[in-house]
Protein backbone atom coordinates (compact mmCIF):
# COMPACT_ATOMS: atom_id res chain seq x y z
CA UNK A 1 11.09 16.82 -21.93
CA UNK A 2 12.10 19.87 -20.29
CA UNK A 3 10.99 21.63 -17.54
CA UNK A 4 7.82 23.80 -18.86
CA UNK A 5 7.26 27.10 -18.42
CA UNK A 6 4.91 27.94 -15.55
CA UNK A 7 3.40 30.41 -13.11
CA UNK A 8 3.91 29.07 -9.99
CA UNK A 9 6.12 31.17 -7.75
CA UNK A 10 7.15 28.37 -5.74
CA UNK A 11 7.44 24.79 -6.65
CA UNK A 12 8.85 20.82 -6.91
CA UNK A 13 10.61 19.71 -9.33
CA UNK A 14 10.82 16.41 -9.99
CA UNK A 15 14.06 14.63 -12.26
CA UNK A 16 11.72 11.54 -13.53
CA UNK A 17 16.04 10.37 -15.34
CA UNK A 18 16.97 10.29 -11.32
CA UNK A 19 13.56 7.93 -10.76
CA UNK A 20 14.88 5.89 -13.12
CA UNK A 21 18.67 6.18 -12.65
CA UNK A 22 17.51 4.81 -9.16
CA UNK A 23 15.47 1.89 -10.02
CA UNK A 24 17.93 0.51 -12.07
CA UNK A 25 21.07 0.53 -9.56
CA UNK A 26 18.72 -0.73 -6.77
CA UNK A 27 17.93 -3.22 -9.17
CA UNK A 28 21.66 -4.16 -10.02
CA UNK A 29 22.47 -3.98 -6.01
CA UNK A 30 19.81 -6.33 -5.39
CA UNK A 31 20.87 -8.87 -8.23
CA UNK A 32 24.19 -9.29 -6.17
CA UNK A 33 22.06 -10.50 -3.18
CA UNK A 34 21.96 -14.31 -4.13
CA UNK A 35 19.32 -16.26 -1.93
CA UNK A 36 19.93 -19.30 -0.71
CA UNK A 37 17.54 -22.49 -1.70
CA UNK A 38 15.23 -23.27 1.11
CA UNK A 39 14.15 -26.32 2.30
CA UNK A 40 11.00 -26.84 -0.03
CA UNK A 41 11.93 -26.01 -3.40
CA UNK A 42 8.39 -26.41 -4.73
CA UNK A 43 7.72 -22.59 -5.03
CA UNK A 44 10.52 -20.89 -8.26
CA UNK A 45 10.72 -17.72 -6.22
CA UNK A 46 12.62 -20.23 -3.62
CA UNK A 47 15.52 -21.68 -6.23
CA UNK A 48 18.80 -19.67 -6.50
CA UNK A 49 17.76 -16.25 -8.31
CA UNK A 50 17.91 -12.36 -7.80
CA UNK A 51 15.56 -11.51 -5.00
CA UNK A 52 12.32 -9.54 -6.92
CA UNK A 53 11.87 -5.97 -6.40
CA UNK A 54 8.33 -3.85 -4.90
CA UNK A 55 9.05 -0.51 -5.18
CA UNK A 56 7.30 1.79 -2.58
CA UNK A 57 5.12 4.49 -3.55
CA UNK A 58 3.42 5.28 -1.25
CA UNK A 59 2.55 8.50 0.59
CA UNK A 60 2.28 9.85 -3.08
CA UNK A 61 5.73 8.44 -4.13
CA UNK A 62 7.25 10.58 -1.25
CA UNK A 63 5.81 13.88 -2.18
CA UNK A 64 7.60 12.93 -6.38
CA UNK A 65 4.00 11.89 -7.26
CA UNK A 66 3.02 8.57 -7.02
CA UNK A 67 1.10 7.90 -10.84
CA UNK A 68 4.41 9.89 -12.72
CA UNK A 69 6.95 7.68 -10.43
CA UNK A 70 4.82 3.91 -11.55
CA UNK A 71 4.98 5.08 -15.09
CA UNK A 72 9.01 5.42 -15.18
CA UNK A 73 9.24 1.83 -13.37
CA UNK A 74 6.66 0.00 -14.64
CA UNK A 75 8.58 -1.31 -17.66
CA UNK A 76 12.11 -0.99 -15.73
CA UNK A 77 10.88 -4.85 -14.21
CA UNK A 78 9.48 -3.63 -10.50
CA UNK A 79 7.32 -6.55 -10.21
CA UNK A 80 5.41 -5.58 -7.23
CA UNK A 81 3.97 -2.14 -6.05
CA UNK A 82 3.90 -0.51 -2.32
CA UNK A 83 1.35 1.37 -1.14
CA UNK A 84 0.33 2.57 2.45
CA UNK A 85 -3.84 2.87 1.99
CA UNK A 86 -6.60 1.54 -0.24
CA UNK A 87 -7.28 4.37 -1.91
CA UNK A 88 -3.59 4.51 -3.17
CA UNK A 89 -4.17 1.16 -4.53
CA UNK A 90 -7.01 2.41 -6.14
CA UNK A 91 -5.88 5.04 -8.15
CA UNK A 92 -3.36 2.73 -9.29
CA UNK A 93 -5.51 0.17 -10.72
CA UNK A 94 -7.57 3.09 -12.76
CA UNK A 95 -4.10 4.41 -13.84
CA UNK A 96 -4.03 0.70 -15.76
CA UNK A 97 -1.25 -0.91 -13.49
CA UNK A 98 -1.74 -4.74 -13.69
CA UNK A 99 1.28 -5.85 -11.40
CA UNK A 100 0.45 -6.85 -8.16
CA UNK A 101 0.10 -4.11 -5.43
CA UNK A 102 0.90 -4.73 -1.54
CA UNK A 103 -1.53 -2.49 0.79
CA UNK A 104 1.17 -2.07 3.76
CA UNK A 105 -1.79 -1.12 6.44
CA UNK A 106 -3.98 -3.70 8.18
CA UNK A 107 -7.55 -3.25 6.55
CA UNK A 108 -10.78 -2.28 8.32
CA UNK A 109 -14.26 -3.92 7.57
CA UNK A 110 -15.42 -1.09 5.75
CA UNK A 111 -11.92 -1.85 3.20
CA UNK A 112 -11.93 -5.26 3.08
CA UNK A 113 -14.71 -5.36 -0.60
CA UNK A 114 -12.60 -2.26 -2.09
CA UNK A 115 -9.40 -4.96 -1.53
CA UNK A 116 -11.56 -7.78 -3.27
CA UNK A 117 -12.74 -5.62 -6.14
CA UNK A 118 -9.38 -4.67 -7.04
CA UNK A 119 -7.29 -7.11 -6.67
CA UNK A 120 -5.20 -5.64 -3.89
CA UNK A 121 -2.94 -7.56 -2.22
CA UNK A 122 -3.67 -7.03 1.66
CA UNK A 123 -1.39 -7.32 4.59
CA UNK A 124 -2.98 -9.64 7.47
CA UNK A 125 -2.50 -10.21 10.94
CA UNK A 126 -5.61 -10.32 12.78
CA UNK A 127 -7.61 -13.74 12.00
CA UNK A 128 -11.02 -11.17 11.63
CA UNK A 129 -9.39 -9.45 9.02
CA UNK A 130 -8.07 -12.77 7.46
CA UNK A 131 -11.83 -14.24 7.46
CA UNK A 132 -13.49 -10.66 6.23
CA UNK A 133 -11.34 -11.61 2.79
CA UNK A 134 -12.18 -15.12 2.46
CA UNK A 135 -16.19 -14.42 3.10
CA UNK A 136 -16.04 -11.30 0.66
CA UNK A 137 -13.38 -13.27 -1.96
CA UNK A 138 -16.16 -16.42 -1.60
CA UNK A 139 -18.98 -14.31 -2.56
CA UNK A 140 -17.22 -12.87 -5.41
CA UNK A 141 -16.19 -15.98 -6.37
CA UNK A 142 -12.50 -14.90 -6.25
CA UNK A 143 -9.31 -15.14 -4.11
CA UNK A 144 -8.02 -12.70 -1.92
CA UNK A 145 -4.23 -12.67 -1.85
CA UNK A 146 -2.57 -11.61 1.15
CA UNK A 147 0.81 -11.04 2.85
CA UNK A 148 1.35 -11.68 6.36
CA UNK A 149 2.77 -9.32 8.50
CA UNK A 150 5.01 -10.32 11.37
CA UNK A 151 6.48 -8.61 14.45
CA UNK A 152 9.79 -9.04 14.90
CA UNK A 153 10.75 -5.73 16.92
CA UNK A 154 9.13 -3.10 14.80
CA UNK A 155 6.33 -3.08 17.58
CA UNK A 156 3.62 -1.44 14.84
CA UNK A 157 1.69 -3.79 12.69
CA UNK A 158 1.99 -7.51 12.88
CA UNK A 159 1.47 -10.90 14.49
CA UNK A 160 3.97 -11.50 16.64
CA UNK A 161 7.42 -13.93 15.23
CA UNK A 162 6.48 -16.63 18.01
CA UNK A 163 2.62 -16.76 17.48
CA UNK A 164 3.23 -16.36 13.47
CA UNK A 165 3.22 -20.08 12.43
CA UNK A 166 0.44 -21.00 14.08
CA UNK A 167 -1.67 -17.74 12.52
CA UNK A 168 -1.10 -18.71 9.50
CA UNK A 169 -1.63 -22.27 9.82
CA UNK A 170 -5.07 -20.95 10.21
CA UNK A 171 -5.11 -18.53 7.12
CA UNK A 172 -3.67 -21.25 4.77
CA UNK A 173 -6.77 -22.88 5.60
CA UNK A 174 -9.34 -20.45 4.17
CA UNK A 175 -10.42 -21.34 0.80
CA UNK A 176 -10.79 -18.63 -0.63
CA UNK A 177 -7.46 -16.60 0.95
CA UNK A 178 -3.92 -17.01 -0.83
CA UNK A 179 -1.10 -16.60 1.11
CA UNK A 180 1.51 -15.10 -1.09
CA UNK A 181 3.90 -13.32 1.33
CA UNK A 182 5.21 -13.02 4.47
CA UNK A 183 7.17 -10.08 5.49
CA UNK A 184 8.61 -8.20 8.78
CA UNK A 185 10.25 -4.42 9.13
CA UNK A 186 13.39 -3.27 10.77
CA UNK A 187 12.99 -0.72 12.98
CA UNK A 188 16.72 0.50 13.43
CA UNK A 189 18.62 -0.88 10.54
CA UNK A 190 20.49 2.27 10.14
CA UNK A 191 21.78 2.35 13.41
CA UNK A 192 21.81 -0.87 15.39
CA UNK A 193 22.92 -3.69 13.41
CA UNK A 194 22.93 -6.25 16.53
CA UNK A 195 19.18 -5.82 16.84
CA UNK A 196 18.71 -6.33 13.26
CA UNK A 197 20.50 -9.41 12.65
CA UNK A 198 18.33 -10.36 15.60
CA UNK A 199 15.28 -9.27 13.85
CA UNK A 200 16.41 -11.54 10.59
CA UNK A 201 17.32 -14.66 12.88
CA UNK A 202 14.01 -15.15 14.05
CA UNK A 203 12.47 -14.30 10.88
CA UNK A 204 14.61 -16.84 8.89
CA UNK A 205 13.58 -19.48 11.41
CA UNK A 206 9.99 -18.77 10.83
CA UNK A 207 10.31 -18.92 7.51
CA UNK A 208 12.58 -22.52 7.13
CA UNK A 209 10.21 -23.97 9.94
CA UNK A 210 7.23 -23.15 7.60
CA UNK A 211 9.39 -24.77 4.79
CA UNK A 212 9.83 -27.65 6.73
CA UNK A 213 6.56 -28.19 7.50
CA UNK A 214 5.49 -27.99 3.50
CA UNK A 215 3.83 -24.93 4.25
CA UNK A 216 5.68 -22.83 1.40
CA UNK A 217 4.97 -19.61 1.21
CA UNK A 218 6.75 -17.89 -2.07
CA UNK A 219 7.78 -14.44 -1.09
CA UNK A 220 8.76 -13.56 2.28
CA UNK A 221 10.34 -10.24 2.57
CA UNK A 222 12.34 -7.52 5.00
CA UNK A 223 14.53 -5.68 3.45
CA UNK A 224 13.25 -1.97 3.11
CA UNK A 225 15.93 0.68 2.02
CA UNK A 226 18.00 -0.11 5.15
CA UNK A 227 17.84 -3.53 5.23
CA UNK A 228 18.81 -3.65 1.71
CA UNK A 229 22.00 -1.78 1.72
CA UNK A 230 22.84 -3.06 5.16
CA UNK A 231 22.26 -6.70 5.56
CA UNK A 232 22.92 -9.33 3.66
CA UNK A 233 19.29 -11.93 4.17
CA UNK A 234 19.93 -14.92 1.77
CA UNK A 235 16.31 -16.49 2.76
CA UNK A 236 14.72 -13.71 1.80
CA UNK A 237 13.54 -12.99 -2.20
CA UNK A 238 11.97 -10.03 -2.22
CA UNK A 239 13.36 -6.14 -1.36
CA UNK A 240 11.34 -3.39 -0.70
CA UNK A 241 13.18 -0.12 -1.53
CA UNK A 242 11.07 3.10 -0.81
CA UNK A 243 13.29 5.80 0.18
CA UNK A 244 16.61 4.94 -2.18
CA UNK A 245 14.34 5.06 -5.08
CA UNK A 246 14.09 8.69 -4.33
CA UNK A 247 17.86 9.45 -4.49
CA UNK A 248 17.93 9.69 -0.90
CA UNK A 249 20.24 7.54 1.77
CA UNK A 250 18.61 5.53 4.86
CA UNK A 251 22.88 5.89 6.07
CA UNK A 252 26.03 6.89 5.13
CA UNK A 253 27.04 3.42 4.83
CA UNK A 254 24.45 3.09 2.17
CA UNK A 255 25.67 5.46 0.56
CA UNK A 256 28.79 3.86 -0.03
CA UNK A 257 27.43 0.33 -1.24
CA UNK A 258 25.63 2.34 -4.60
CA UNK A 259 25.31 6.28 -6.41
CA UNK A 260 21.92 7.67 -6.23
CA UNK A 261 20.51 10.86 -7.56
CA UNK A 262 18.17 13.08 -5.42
CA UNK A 263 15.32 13.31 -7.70
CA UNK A 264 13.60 16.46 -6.03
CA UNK A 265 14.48 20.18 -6.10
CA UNK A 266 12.65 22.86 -4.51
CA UNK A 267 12.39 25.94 -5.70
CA UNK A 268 11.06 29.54 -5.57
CA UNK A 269 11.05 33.25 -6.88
CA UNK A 270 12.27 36.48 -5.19
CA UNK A 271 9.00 38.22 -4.40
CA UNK A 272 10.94 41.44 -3.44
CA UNK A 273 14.76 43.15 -2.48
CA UNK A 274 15.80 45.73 0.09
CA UNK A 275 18.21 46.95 1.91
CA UNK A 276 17.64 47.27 6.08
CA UNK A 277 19.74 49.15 8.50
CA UNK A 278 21.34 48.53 11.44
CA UNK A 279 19.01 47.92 14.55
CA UNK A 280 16.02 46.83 12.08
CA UNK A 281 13.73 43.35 13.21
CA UNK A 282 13.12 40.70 10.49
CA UNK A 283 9.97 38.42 11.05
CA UNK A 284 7.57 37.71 13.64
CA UNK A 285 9.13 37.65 17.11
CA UNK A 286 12.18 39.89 16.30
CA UNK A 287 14.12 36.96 16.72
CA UNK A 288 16.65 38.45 14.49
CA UNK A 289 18.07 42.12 14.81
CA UNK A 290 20.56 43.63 11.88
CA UNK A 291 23.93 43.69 12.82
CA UNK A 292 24.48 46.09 10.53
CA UNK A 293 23.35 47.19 6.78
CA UNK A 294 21.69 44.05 4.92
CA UNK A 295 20.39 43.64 1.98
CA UNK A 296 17.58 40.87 1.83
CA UNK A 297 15.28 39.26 0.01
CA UNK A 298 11.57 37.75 0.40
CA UNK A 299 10.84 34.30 -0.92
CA UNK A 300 6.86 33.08 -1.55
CA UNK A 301 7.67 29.13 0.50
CA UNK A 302 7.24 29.17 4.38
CA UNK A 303 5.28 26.45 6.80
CA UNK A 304 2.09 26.10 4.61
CA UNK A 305 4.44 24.95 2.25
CA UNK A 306 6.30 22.40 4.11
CA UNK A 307 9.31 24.32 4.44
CA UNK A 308 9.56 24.09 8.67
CA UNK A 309 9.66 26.89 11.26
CA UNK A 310 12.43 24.95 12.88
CA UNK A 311 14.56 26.45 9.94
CA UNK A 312 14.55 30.04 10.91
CA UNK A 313 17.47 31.82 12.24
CA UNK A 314 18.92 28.41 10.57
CA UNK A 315 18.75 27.14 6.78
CA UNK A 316 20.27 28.73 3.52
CA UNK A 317 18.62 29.30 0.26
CA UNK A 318 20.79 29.45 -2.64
CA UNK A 319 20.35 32.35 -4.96
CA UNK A 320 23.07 32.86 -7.57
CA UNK A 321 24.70 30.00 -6.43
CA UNK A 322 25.68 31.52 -3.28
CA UNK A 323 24.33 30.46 0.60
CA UNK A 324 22.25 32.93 1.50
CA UNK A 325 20.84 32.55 5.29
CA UNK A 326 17.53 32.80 6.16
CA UNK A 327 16.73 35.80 8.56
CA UNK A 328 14.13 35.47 11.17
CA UNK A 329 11.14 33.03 12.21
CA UNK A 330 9.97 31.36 8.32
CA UNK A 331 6.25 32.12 8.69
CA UNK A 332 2.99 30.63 6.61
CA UNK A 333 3.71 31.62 3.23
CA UNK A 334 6.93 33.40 3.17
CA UNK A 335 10.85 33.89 4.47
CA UNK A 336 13.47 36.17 4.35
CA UNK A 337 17.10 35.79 3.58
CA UNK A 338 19.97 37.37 3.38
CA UNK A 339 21.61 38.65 0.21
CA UNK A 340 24.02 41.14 0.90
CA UNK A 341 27.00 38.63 -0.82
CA UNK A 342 25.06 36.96 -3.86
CA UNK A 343 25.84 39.94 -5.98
CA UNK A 344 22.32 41.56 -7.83
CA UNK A 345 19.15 40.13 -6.78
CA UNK A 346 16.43 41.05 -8.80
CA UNK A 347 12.53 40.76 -8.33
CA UNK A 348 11.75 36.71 -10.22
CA UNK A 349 15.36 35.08 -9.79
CA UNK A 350 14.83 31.63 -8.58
CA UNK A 351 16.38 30.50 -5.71
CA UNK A 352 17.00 26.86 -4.63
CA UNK A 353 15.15 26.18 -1.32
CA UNK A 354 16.17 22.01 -2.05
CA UNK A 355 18.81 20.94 -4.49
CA UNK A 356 21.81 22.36 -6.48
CA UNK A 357 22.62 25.55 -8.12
CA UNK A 358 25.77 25.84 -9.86
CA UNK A 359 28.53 24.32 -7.30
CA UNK A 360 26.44 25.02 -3.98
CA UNK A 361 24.08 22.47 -2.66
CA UNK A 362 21.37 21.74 0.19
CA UNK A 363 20.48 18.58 0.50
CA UNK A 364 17.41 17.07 2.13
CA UNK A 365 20.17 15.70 4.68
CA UNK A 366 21.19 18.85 5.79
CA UNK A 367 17.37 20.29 6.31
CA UNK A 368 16.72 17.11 8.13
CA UNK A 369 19.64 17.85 10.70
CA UNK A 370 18.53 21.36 11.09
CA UNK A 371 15.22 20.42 12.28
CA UNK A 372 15.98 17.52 14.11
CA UNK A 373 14.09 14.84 12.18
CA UNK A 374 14.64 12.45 8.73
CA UNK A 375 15.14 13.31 5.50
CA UNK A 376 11.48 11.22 4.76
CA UNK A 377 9.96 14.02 6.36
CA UNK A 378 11.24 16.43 4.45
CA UNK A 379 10.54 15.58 0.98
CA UNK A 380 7.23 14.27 2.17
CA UNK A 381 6.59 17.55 3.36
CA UNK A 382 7.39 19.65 0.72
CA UNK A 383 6.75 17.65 -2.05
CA UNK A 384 3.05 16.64 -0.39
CA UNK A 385 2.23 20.54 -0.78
CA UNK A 386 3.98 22.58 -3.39
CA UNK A 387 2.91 22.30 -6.79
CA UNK A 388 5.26 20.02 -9.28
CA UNK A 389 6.64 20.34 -12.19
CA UNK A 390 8.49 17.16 -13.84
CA UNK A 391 11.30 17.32 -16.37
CA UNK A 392 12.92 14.43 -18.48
CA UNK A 393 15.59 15.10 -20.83
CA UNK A 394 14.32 14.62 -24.70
């Protein structure tokens, strides 16, 4: 389907081909990532395979919108679904999804029958949170799957790698708890590789010592979009990819292992053209003064939007397929750039705030080194807030 006419004067788009384009090379890049039999080869998932996938969609897919990125996957084989809070689980289930769905936060009391109900899969590390499950699952007359989390050097969420055996000695125990998975995150597998392999060496021991002991556990997991490209975790049969599946790189050496396509563009109308002279002020602050005759142009996207105020006096919008800087502090709900080189401008051109227009590009890379952050927070931010509009070709 193409992209359908609309009224919005500033808006997401979405490339649901890209989604899928995605999915299927992290799919083939994880199918090269043999794992090696453990010690208790009583579980399949342990025997020589392809590791299985859980896509992350959480955080509303990244700003791509979470429901419209499950139903391009769902049939791709993702076996297993990410999301950050209950709710998101949720909304899943009612959407019809039947594949198993990992909630990635700890759950409070108040969560624990809404995790029951629906069949979430929970992440555990706190033996009150573990015994919530089994007393709700027993009354129910169910079981409450659940996921271990363990710290390894992420220093968020999880029991920590020496205490971890023992904690779930104690979960296996519950009758009415399954322990499905075990997992840890990397907290700098983009940029320290030392401390990661560190990170996977005392995960693999906690998971062969469990093997050992008979206490087989089928999936235990690490490898998030980093971890994937970056490390090679042969125990391990289950990735985790949440940011690739977007089109976007965790590092440049990622970017070399597979091809992705960004699968969000951001774009907007020209609200209005003029020419200013010498000496004038644009935006709040004066923070920029004409060095001479400009012509410029106002766009409807500013901070409500999730387009940053650490972009003025710094980003581009494309217009015509030409850079045009942006002049001045961005405020709420609008910005102004220049387009004294991008030939006529008229009132309702679009112009690319995100993405490509005929051989000029800004990528969410390049607004995440302007404002000194990641390019998570970008899309997050402007996808979590503009409007969206999804296209697909025919």
């Amino acid at each position: 389907m193409p992209v359908k006419k609309h009224k919005h004067t500033a808006w997401v788009e979405v490339d649901l081909d890209a989604i899928r384009h995605n999915f299927s090379a992290i799919q083939k890049l994880a199918n090269k990532k043999k794992i090696e039999c453990r010690d208790v080869a009583a579980v399949p998932e342990t025997s020589l395979q392809s590791p299985k996938v859980l896509a992350v969609v959480k955080a509303d897919g990244y700003g791509h919108g979470m429901l419209q990125v499950v139903d391009q996957i769902k049939k791709l084989g993702v076996d297993l679904f990410g999301v950050s809070e209950v709710h998101e689980g949720i909304t899943l289930r009612r959407h019809g999804i039947k594949k198993p769905i990992l909630v990635l936060e700890s759950p409070l009391a108040n969560q624990i029958r809404d995790i029951v109900d629906h069949d979430l899969t929970a992440t555990v590390c706190t033996r009150v949170a573990a015994e919530s499950l089994n007393t709700c699952a027993r009354s129910l007359r169910k079981k409450a799957v659940v996921h271990i989390k363990v710290d390894t050097g992420m220093g968020r969420l999880g029991v920590w790698h020496t205490q971890a055996a023992d904690f779930i000695h104690h979960v296996r125990k519950l009758p009415h708890v399954k322990v499905e998975g075990v997992y840890t995150h990397f907290p700098v597998a983009d940029t320290n590789t030392t401390f990661t392999q560190h990170q996977i060496h005392q995960f693999k021991q906690l998971i062969l010592a469990l093997d050992q002991n008979g206490e087989v556990i089928p999936y235990a997991h690490a490898a998030n979009s980093a971890g994937l490209g970056g490390f090679e975790a042969s125990v391990f049969n289950l990735v985790r990819p949440g940011l690739m599946l977007y089109g976007l790189y965790p590092s440049e050496k990622t970017s070399a292992i597979l091809k992705l396509n960004p699968a969000m563009s951001v774009k907007a109308r020209v609200l209005y053209v003029k020419d200013i002279e010498k000496g004038q002020s644009v935006s709040y602050g004066q923070t920029f003064i004409a060095p001479h005759k400009m012509r410029v142009a106002t766009l409807p996207i500013g901070y409500n939007d999730g387009y940053m105020r650490a972009f003025s006096n710094k980003s581009s919008v494309l217009i015509n397929g030409c850079r045009c800087p942006v002049l001045g502090r961005v405020t709420m709900d609008q910005l102004v750039a220049d387009v004294s080189r991008a030939g006529q401008v008229r009132i309702g051109d679009e112009a690319v705030i995100l993405g490509k227009q005929k051989k000029q590009e800004i990528s969410a890379d390049e607004l995440a080194r302007l404002a000194q952050t990641i390019n998570y927070e970008i899309v997050c931010s402007l996808g979590n807030r503009l409007p969206r509009v999804y296209k697909k070709k025919k």
